[in-house]
C-alpha atoms as a PDB file:
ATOM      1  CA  UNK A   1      34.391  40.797  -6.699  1.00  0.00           C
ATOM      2  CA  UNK A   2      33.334  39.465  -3.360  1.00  0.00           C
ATOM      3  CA  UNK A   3      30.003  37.151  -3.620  1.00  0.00           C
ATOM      4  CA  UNK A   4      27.813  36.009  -0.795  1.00  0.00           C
ATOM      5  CA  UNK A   5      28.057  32.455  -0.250  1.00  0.00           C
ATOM      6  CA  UNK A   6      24.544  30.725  -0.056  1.00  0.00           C
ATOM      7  CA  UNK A   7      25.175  27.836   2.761  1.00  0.00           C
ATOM      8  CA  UNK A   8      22.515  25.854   1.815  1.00  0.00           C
ATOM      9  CA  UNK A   9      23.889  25.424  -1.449  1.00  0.00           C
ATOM     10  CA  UNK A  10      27.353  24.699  -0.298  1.00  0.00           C
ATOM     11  CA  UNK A  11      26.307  22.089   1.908  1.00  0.00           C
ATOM     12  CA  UNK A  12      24.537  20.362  -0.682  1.00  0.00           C
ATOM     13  CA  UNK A  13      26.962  20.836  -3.657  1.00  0.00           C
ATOM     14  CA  UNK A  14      29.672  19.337  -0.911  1.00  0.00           C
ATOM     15  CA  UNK A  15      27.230  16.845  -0.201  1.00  0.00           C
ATOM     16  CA  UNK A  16      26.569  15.524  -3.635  1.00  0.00           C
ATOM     17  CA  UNK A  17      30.253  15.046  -4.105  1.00  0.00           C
ATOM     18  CA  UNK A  18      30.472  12.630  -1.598  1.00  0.00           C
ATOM     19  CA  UNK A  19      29.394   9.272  -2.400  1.00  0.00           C
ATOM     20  CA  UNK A  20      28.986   7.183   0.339  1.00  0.00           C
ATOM     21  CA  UNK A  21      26.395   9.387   2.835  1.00  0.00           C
ATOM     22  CA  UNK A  22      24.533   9.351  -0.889  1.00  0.00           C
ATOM     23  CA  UNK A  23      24.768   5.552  -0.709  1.00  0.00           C
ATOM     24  CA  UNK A  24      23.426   4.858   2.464  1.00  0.00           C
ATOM     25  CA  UNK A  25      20.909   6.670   1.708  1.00  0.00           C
ATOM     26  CA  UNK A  26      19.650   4.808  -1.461  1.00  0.00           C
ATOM     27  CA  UNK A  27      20.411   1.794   0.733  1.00  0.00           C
ATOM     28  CA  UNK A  28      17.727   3.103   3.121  1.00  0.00           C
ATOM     29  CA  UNK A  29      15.054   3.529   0.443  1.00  0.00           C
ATOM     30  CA  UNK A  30      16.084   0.583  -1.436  1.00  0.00           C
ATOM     31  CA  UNK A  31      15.183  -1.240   1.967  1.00  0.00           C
ATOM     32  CA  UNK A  32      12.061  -0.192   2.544  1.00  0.00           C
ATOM     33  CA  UNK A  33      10.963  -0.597  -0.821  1.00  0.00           C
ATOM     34  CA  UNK A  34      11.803  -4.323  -0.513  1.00  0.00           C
ATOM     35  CA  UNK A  35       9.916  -4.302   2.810  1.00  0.00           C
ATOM     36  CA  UNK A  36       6.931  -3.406   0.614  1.00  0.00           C
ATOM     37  CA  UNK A  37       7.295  -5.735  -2.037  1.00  0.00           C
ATOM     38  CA  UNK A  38       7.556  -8.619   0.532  1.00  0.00           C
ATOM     39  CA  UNK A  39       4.545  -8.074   2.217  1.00  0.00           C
ATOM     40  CA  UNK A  40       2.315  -7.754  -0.643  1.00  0.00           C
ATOM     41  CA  UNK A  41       2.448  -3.786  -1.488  1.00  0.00           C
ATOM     42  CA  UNK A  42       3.581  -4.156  -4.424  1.00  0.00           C
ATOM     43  CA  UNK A  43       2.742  -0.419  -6.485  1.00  0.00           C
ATOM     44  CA  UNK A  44       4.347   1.038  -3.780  1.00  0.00           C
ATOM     45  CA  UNK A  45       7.075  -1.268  -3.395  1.00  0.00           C
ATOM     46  CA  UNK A  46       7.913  -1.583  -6.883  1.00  0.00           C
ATOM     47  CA  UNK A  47       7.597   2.428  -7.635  1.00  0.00           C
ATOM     48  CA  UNK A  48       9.808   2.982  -5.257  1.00  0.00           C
ATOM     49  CA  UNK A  49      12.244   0.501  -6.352  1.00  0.00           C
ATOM     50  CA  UNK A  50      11.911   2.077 -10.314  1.00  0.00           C
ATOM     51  CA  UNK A  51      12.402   5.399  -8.826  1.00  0.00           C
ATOM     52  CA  UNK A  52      15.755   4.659  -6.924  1.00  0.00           C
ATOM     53  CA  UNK A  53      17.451   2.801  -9.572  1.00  0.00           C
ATOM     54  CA  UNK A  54      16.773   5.853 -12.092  1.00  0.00           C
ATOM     55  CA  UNK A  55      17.842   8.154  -9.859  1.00  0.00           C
ATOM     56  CA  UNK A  56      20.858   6.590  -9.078  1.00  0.00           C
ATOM     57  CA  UNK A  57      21.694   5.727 -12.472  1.00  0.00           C
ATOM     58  CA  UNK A  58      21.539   9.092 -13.526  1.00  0.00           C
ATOM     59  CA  UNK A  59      23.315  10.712 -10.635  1.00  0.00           C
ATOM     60  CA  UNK A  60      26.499   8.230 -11.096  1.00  0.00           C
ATOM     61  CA  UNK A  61      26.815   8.598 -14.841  1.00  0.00           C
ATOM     62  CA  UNK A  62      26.705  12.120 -14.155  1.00  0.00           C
ATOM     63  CA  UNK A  63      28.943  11.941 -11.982  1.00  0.00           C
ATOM     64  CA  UNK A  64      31.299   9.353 -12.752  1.00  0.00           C
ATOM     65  CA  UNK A  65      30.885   8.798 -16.665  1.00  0.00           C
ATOM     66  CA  UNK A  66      30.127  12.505 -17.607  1.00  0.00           C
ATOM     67  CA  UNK A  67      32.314  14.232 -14.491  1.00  0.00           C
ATOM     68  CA  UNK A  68      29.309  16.852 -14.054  1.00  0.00           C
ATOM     69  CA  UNK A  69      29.772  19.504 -12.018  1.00  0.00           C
ATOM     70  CA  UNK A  70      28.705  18.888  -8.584  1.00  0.00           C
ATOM     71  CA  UNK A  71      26.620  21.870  -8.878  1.00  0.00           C
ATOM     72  CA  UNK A  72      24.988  20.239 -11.231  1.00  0.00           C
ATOM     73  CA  UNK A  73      24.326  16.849  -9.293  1.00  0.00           C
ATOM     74  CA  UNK A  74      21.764  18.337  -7.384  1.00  0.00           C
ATOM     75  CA  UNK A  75      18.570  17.719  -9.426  1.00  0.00           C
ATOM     76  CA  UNK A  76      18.993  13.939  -9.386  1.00  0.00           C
ATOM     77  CA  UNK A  77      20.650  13.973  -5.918  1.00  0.00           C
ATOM     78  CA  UNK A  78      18.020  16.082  -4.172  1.00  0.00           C
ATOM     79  CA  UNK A  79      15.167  13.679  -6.113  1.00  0.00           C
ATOM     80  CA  UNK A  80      16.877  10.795  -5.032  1.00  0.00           C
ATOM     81  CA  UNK A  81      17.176  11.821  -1.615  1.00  0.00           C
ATOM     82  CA  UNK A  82      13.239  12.761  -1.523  1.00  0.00           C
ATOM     83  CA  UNK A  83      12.553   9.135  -2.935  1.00  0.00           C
ATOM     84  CA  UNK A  84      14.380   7.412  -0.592  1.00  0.00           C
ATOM     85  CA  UNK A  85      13.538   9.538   2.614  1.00  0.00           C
ATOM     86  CA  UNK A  86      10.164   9.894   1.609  1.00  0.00           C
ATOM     87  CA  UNK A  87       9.781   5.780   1.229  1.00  0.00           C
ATOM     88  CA  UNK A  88      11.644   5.121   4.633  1.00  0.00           C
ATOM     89  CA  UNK A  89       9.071   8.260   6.498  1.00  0.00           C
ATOM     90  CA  UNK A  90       5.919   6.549   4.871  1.00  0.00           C
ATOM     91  CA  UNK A  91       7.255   3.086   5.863  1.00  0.00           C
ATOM     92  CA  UNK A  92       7.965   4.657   9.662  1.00  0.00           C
ATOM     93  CA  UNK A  93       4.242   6.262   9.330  1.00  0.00           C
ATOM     94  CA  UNK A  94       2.604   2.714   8.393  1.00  0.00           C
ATOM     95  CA  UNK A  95       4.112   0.679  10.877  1.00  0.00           C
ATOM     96  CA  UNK A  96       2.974   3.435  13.303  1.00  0.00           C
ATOM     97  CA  UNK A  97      -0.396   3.681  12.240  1.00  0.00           C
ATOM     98  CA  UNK A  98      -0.471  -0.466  11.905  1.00  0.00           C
ATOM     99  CA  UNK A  99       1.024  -0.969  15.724  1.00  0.00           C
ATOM    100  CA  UNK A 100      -0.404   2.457  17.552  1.00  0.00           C
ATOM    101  CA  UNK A 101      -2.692   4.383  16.216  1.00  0.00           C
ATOM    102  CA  UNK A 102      -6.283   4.562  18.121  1.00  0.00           C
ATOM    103  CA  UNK A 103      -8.275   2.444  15.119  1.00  0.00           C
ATOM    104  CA  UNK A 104      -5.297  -0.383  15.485  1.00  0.00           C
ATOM    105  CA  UNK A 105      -5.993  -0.433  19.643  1.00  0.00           C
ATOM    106  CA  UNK A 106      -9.191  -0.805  18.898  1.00  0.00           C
ATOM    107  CA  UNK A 107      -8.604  -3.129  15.976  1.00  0.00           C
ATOM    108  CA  UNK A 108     -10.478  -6.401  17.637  1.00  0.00           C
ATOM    109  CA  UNK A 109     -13.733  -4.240  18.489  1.00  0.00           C
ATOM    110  CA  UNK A 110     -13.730  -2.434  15.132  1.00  0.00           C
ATOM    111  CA  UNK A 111     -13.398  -5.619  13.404  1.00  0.00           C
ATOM    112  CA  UNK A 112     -16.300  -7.833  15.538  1.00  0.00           C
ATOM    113  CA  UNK A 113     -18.427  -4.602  14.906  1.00  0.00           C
ATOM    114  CA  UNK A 114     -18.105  -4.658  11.400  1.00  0.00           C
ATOM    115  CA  UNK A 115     -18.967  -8.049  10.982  1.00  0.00           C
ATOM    116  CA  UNK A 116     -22.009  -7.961  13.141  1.00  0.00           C
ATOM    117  CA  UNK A 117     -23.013  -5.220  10.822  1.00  0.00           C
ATOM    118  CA  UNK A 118     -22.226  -6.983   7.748  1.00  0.00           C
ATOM    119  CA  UNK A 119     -24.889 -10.338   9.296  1.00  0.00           C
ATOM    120  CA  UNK A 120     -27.543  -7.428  10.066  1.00  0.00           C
ATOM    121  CA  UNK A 121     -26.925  -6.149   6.338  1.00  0.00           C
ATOM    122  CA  UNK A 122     -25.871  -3.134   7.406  1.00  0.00           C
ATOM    123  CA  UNK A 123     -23.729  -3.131   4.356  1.00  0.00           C
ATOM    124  CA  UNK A 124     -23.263   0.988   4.697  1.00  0.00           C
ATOM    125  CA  UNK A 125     -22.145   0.794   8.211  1.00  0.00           C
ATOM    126  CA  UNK A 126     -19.929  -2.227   7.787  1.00  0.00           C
ATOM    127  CA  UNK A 127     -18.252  -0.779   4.578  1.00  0.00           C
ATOM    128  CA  UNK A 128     -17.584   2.287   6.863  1.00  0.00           C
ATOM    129  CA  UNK A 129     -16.052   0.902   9.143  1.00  0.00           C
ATOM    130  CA  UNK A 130     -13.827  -2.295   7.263  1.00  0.00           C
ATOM    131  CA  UNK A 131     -12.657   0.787   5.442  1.00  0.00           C
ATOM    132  CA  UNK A 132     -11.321   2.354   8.088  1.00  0.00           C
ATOM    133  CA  UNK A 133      -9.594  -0.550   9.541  1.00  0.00           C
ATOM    134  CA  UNK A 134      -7.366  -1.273   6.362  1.00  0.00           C
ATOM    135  CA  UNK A 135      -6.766   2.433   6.236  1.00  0.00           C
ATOM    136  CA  UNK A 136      -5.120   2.370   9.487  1.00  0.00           C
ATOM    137  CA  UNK A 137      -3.524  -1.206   8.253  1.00  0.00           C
ATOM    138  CA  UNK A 138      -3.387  -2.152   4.818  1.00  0.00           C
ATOM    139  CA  UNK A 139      -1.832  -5.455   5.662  1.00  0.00           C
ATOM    140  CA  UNK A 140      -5.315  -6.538   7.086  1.00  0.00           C
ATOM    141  CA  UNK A 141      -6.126  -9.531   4.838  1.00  0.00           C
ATOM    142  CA  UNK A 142      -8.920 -10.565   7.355  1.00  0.00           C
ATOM    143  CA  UNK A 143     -10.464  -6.902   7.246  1.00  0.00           C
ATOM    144  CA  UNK A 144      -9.853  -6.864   3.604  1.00  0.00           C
ATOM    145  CA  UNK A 145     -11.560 -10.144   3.262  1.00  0.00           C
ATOM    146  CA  UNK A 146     -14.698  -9.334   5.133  1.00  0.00           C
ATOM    147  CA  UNK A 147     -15.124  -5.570   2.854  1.00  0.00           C
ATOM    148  CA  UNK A 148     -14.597  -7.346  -0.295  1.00  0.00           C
ATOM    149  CA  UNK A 149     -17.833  -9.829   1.147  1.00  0.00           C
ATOM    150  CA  UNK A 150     -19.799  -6.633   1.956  1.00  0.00           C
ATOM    151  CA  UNK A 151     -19.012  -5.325  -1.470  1.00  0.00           C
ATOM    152  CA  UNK A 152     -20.017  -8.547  -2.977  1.00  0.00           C
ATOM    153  CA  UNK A 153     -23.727  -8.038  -0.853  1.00  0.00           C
ATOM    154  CA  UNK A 154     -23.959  -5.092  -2.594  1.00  0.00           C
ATOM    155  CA  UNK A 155     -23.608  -6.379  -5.813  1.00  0.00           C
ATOM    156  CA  UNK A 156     -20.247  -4.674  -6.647  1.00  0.00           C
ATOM    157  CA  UNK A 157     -18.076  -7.460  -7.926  1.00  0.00           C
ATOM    158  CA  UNK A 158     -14.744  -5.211  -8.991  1.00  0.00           C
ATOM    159  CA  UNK A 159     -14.817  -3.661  -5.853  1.00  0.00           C
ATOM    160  CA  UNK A 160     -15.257  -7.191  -4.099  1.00  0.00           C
ATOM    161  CA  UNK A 161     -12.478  -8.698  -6.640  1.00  0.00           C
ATOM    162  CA  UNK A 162     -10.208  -5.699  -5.812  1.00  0.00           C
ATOM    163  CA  UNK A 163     -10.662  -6.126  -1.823  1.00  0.00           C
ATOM    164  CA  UNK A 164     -10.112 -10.015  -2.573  1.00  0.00           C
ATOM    165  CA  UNK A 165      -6.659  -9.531  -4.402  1.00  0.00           C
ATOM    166  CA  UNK A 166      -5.703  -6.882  -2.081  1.00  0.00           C
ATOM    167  CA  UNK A 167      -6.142  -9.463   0.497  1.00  0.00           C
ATOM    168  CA  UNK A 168      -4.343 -12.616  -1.405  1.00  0.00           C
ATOM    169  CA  UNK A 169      -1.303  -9.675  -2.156  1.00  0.00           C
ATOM    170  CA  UNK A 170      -0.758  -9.239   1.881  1.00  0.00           C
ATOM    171  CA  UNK A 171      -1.461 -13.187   2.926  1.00  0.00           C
ATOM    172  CA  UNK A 172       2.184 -14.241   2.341  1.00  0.00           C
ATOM    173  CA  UNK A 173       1.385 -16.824   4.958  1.00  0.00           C
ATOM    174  CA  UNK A 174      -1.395 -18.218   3.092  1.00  0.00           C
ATOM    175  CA  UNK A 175      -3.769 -18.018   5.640  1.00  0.00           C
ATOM    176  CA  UNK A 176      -6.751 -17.345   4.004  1.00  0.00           C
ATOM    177  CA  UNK A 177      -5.750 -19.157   0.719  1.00  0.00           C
ATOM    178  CA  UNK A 178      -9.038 -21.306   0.601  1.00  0.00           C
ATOM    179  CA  UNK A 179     -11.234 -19.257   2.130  1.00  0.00           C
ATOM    180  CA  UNK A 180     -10.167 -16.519  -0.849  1.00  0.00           C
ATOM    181  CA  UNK A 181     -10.836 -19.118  -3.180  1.00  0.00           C
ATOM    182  CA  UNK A 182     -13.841 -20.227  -2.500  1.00  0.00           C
ATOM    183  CA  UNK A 183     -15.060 -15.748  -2.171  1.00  0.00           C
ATOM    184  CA  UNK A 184     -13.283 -15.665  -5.098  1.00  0.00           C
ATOM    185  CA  UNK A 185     -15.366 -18.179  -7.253  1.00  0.00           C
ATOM    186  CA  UNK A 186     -18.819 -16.631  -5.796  1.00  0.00           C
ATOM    187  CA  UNK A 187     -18.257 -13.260  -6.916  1.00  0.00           C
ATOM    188  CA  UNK A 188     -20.355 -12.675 -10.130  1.00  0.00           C
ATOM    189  CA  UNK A 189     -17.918 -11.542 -13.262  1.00  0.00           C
ATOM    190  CA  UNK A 190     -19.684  -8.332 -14.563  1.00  0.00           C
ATOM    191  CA  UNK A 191     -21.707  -5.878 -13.187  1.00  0.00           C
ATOM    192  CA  UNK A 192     -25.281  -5.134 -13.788  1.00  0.00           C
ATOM    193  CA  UNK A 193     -28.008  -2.990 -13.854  1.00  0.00           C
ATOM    194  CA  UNK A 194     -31.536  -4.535 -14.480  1.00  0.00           C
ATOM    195  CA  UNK A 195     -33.753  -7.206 -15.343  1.00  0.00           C
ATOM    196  CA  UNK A 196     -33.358 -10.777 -14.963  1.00  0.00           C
ATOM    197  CA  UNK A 197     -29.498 -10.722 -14.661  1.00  0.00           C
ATOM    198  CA  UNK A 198     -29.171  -8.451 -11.998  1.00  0.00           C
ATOM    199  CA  UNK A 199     -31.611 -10.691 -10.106  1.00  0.00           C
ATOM    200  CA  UNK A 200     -29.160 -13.612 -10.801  1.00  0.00           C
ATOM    201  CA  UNK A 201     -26.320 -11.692  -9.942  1.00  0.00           C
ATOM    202  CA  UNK A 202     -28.195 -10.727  -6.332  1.00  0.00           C
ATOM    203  CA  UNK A 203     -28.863 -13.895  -5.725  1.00  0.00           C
ATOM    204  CA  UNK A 204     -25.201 -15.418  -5.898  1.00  0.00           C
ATOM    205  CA  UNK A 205     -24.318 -12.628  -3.784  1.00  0.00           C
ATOM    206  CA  UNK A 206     -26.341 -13.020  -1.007  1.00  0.00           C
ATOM    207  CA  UNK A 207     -25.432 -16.939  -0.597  1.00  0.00           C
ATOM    208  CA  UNK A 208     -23.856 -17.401   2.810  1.00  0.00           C
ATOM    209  CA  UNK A 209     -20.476 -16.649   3.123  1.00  0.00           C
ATOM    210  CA  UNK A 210     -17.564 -17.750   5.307  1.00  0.00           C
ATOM    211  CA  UNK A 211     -16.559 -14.801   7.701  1.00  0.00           C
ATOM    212  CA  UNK A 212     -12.931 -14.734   8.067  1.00  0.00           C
ATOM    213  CA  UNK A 213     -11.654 -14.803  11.269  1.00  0.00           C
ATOM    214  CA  UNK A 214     -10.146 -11.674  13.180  1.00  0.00           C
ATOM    215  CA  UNK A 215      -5.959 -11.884  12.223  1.00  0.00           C
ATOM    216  CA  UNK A 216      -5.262  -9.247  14.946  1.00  0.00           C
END
């Protein structure tokens, strides 16, 4: 009996048993993963990296070891191709948002207004707006730097520690190595509520600190 032919399918069940388009593609992700991982993101970079490898493990024993159907490669090919595609389109997207987006043209005057903010204590203001500059580039160590000091004002030392390693994690350079260090050391080790330790802890944070300098 005549059947219609879904050509979706076909394309993808032709697809899957070619290897090499499927190989440049892993390639692809596999790149931008590493990308990641050099530059200091490494959950992303390293999720990525698990994903892939699984993937492609399971698609070539499959394929090669178990001689699956190709109609049946398509669960691990179609993941793998979402893995990859999607880590190469959020790559694309980041370096967009990092080079052109309207908070990275404004990137010096966000950054000098967030810092006079943070000197007025205008912790709220400055927090708002530190934020948004390592949304738009999370590579920011500077802008990273300067919300883990707010954070630290406010007497929220995991949140200051967290913008602190975020920071060392993008600084391949070592640019801010000391200055980290030296954050690093004043930030108080647990957080607290009331009494006499929480006026301790208030006053380490509200020593001066070093305000890194702008790195865009």
């Amino acid at each position: 009996m005549w059947r219609a032919v879904d050509p979706v399918r076909t394309f993808f069940v032709v697809f899957a048993d070619h290897f090499l388009p499927n190989l440049l593609l892993f390639v692809a992700g596999q790149a931008a993963a590493w990308y990641y991982l050099r530059t200091g993101r490494f959950l992303i970079g390293a999720s990525a990296t698990a994903a892939l490898w699984l993937l492609a493990d399971w698609f070539v024993l499959a394929k090669f070891v178990f001689g699956t159907d190709p109609a049946d490669l398509l669960l691990p090919l179609w993941s793998l191709q979402i893995v990859a595609l999607g880590t190469v389109a959020a790559l694309a997207l980041a370096r967009w948002r990092r080079r052109w987006s309207r908070t990275a043209r404004q990137r010096p005057a966000l950054f000098q207004a967030g810092v006079a903010q943070y000197l007025r204590a205008d912790y709220e203001a400055a927090s708002a707006t530190l934020r948004r500059l390592v949304r738009a580039d999370p590579w920011d160590a500077a802008a990273w730097i300067a919300l883990g000091n707010v954070f630290s004002r406010q007497v929220q030392p995991r949140r200051a520690r967290a913008c602190y390693r975020r920071a060392a994690a993008v600084d391949t350079a070592r640019a801010y190595g000391d200055l980290l260090e030296q954050q690093g050391r004043r930030v108080p080790r647990d957080r607290v509520s009331s009494g006499p330790a929480k006026a301790a802890a208030a006053a380490v944070a509200n020593e001066p600190r070093a305000v890194p300098e702008s790195g865009g």
